[in-house]
Protein backbone atom coordinates (compact mmCIF):
# COMPACT_ATOMS: atom_id res chain seq x y z
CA UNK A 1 14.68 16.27 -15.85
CA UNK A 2 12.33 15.78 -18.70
CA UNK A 3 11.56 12.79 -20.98
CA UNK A 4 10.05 13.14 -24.16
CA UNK A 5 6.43 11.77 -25.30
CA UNK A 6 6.66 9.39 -28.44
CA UNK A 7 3.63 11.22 -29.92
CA UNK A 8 4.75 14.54 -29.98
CA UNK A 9 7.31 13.97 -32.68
CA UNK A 10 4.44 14.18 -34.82
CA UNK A 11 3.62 18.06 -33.81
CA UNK A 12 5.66 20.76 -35.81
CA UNK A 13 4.90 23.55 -32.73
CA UNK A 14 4.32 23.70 -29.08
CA UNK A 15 0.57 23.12 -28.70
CA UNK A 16 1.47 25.00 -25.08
CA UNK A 17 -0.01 21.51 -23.41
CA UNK A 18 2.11 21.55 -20.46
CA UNK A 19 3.47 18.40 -20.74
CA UNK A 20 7.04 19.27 -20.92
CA UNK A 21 6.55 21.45 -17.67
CA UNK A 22 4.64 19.18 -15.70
CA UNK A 23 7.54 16.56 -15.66
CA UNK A 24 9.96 18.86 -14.10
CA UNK A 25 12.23 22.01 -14.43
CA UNK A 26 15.33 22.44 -16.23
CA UNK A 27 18.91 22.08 -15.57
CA UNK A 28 21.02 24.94 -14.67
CA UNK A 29 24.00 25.63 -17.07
CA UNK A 30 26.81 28.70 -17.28
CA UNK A 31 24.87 30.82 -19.82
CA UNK A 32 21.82 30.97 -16.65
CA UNK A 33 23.73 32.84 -14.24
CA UNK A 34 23.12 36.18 -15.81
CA UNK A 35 19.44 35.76 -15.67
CA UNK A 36 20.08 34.44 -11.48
CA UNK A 37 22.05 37.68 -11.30
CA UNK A 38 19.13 39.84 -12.59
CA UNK A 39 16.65 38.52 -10.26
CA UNK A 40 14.45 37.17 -13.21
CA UNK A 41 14.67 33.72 -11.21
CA UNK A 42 16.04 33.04 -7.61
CA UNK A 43 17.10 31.27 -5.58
CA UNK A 44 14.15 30.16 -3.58
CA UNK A 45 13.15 28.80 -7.02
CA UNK A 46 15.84 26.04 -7.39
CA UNK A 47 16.57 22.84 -5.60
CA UNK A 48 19.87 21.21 -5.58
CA UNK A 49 20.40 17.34 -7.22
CA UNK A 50 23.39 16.08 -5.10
CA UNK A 51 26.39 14.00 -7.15
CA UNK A 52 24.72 10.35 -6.84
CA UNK A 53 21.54 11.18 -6.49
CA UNK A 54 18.92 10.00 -8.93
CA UNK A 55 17.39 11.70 -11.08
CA UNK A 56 15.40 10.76 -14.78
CA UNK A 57 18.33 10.60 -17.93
CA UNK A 58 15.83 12.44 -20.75
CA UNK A 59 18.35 10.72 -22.95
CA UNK A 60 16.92 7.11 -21.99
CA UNK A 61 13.71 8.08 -19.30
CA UNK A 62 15.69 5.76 -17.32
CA UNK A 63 16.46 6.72 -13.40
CA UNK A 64 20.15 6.68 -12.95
CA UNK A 65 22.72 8.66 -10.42
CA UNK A 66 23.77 12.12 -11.49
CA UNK A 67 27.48 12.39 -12.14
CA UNK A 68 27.95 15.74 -10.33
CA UNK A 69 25.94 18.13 -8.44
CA UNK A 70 23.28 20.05 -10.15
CA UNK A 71 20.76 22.80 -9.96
CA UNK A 72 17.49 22.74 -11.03
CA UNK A 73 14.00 24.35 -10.97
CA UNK A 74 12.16 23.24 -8.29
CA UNK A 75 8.46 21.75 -8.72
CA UNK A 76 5.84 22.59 -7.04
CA UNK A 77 4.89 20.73 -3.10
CA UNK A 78 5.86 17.14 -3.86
CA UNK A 79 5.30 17.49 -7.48
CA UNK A 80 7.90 17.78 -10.26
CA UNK A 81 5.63 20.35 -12.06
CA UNK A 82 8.12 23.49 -12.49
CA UNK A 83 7.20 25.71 -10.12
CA UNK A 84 7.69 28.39 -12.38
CA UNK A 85 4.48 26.86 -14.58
CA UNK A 86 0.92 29.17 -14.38
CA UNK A 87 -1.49 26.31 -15.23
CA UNK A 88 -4.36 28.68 -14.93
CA UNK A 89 -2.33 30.52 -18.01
CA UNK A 90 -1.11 27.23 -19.55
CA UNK A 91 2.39 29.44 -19.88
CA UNK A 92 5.85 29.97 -18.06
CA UNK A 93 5.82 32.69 -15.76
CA UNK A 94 9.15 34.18 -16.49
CA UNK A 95 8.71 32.83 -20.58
CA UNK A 96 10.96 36.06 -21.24
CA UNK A 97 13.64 35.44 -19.33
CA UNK A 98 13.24 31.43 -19.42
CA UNK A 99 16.57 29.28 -18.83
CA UNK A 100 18.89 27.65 -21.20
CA UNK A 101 16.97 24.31 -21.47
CA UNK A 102 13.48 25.98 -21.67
CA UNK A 103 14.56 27.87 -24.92
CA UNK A 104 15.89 24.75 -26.60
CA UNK A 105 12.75 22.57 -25.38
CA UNK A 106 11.10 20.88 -28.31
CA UNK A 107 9.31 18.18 -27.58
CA UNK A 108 8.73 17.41 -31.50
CA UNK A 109 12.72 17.47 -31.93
CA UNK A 110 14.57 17.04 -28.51
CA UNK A 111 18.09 17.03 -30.41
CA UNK A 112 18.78 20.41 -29.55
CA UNK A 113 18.07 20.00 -26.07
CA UNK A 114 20.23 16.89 -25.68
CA UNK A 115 23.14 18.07 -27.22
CA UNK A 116 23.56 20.37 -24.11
CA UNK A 117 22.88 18.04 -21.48
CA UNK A 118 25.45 17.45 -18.96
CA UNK A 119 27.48 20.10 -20.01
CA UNK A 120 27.96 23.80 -18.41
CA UNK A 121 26.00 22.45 -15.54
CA UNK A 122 26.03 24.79 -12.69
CA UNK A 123 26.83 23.93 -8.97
CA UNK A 124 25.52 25.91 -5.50
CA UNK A 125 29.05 27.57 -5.59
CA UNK A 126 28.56 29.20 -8.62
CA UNK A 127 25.57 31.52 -7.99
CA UNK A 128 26.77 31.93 -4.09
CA UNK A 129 29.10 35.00 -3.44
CA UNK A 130 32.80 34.25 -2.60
CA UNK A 131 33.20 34.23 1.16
CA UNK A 132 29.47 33.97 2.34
CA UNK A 133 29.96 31.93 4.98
CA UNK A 134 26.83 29.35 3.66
CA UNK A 135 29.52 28.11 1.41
CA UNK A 136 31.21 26.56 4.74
CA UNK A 137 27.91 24.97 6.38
CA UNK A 138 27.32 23.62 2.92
CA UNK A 139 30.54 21.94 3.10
CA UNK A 140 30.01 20.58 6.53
CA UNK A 141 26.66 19.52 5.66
CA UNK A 142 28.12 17.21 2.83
CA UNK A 143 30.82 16.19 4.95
CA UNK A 144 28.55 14.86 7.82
CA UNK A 145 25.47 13.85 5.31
CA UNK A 146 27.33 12.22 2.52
CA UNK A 147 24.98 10.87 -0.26
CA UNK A 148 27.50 7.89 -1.10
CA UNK A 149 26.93 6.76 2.36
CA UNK A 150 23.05 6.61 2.09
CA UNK A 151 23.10 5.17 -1.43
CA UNK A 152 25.65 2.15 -0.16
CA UNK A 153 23.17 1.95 2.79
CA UNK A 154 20.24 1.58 0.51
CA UNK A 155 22.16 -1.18 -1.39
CA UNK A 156 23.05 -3.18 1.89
CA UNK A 157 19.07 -3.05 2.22
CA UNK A 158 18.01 -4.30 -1.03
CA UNK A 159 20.89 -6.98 -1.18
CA UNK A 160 19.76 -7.35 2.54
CA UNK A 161 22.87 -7.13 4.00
CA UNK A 162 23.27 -5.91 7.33
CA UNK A 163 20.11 -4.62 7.31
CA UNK A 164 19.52 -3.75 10.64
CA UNK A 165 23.30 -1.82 10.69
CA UNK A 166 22.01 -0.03 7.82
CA UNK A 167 18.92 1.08 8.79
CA UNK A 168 21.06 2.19 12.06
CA UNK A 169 23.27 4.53 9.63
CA UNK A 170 20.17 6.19 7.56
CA UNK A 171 18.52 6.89 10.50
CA UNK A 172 21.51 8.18 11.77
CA UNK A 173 22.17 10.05 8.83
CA UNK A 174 18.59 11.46 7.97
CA UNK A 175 18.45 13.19 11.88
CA UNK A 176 22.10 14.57 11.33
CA UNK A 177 20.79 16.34 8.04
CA UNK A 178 17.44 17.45 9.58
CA UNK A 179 19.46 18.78 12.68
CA UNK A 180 21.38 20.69 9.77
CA UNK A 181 18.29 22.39 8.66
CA UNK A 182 16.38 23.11 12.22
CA UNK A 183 19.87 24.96 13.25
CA UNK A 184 19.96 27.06 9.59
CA UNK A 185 16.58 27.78 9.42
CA UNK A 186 15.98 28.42 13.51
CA UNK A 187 19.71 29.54 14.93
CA UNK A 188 20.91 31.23 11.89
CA UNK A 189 18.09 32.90 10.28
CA UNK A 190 17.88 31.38 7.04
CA UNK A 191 15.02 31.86 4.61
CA UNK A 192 13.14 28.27 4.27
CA UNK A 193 12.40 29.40 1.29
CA UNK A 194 16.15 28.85 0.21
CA UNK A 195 16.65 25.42 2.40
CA UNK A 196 16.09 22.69 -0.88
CA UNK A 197 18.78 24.97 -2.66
CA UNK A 198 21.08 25.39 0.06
CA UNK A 199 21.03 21.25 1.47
CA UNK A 200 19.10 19.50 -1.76
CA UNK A 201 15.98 17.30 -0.52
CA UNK A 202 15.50 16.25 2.94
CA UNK A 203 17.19 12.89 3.03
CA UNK A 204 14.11 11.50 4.64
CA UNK A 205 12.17 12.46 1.40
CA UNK A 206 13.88 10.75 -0.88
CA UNK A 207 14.00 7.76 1.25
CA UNK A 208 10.56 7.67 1.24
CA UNK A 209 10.43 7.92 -2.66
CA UNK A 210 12.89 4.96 -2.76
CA UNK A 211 10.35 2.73 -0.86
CA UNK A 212 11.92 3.34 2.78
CA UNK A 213 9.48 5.35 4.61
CA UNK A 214 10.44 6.96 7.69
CA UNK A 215 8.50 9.24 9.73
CA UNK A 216 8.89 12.07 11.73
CA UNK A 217 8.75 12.54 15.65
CA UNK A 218 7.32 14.92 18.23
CA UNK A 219 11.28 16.15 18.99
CA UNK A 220 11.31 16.77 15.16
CA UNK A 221 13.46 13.98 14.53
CA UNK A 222 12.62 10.86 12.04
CA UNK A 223 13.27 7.14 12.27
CA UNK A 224 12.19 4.28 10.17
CA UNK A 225 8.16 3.95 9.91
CA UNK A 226 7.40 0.49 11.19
C-alpha cells in the first residue's frame, strides 16, 4: 500500500519521481477485472494479502492487519517497488491500461485515492474461473495454513508465552504451507510464476520480516534459525 510524502503536497503535478511506485503496487478493486480479463495485467503480476495479514494503512502509514483478503501488484524480488515500474523509463509499463488506484494516485492530493480504499476490493475468487479446481487447493491451503493461527503464535512469542509451543506450531505451520507449494508447483504443474497469487507470501517470509527468522533445509523444509 502506499503512504504519502509530506512534501509533495506542495507539487501541483506528478514530477514522474517514482516515489509513489517504489513503495508498492495498488489494491485490486471491481472496476480492475476488465483490464485482468484483457490480459493488460496478469496474474503472475499480483500477490495475494491474506485477511490478518499486515500490511501499511496509507490512511495513517501505520502497519495494521488487513480486514479481508486482498490483491495487489506485486513488487519486484523482495522489494515493494511495483513490479510493473520501468525505472530505466521512470514510467508504468502498462500506464494505459493502469489500475483503479494508479489513475486516482496523487501524491499532492491523496483524497481521491482514499476515498476508495477498502472498498470494491477484489479477492483470488473473483478473477479465478468458476469450477477450476485451484479454487479447492486454495481452500485447503487456508484451512491447513490459517493466518489467525500464526498471528496468535507470534503474539504468544512477543508476550513470551509458551514460547517454545509456539515456535513448535510456526514451524509446523510454515513446512505445511511450503509442502503446499512444492506439491502445486512440482506434482501439479503450476506456473511459479502464479504461486504468491495463488497461496500469498511464503509464511516463512513474512516471519522473517516480523523479526523471526527461519531458514531453510537441504529436504526443502524450514525451521527456526538459531
Amino acid at each position: 500500500m502506499q503512504n504519502f510524502d509530506k512534501d509533495s503536497k506542495a507539487r501541483k503535478g506528478c514530477i514522474r519521481c517514482g516515489t509513489c511506485c517504489k513503495k508498492g503496487g495498488p489494491i485490486l478493486h471491481q472496476e480492475d477485472i476488465t483490464i485482468l480479463r484483457a490480459g493488460h495485467i496478469r496474474h503472475k503480476h499480483l500477490v495475494t494479502i491474506r485477511k490478518g495479514e499486515l500490511a501499511r494503512n496509507p490512511a495513517n502509514d501505520l502497519l495494521e492487519p488487513v480486514r479481508r483478503e486482498l490483491i495487489k501488484v506485486r513488487g519486484k524480488g523482495d522489494d515493494w517497488t511495483c513490479c510493473l515500474y520501468d525505472e530505466k523509463e521512470s514510467s508504468c509499463s502498462v500506464y494505459q491500461h493502469r489500475l483503479l488506484e494508479c489513475r486516482l494516485l496523487k501524491c499532492w492530493d491523496p483524497s481521491d485515492l482514499l476515498s476508495v480504499l477498502g472498498k470494491d476490493t477484489i479477492v483470488r475468487a473473483d478473477i479465478i474461473n468458476p469450477g477450476d479446481p485451484i479454487l479447492e487447493f486454495i481452500r485447503s491451503h487456508e484451512l491447513e495454513c490459517p493466518y489467525d493461527e500464526i498471528e496468535s503464535s507470534i503474539d504468544g512469542i512477543l508476550r513470551n508465552r509458551d514460547k517454545s509451543k509456539n515456535l513448535e506450531k510456526l514451524t509446523r505451520l510454515v513446512n505445511k504451507d511450503l509442502s503446499f507449494r512444492h506439491y502445486a508447483l512440482s506434482e501439479l504443474g503450476f506456473n511459479s510464476d502464479f504461486e504468491l497469487f495463488i497461496f500469498g507470501r511464503p509464511l516463512f517470509k513474512i516471519l522473517n520480516d516480523r523479526g523471526l527468522p527461519f531458514r531453510m533445509t537441504g529436504d526443502g523444509t524450514s525451521r527456526k534459525a538459531s
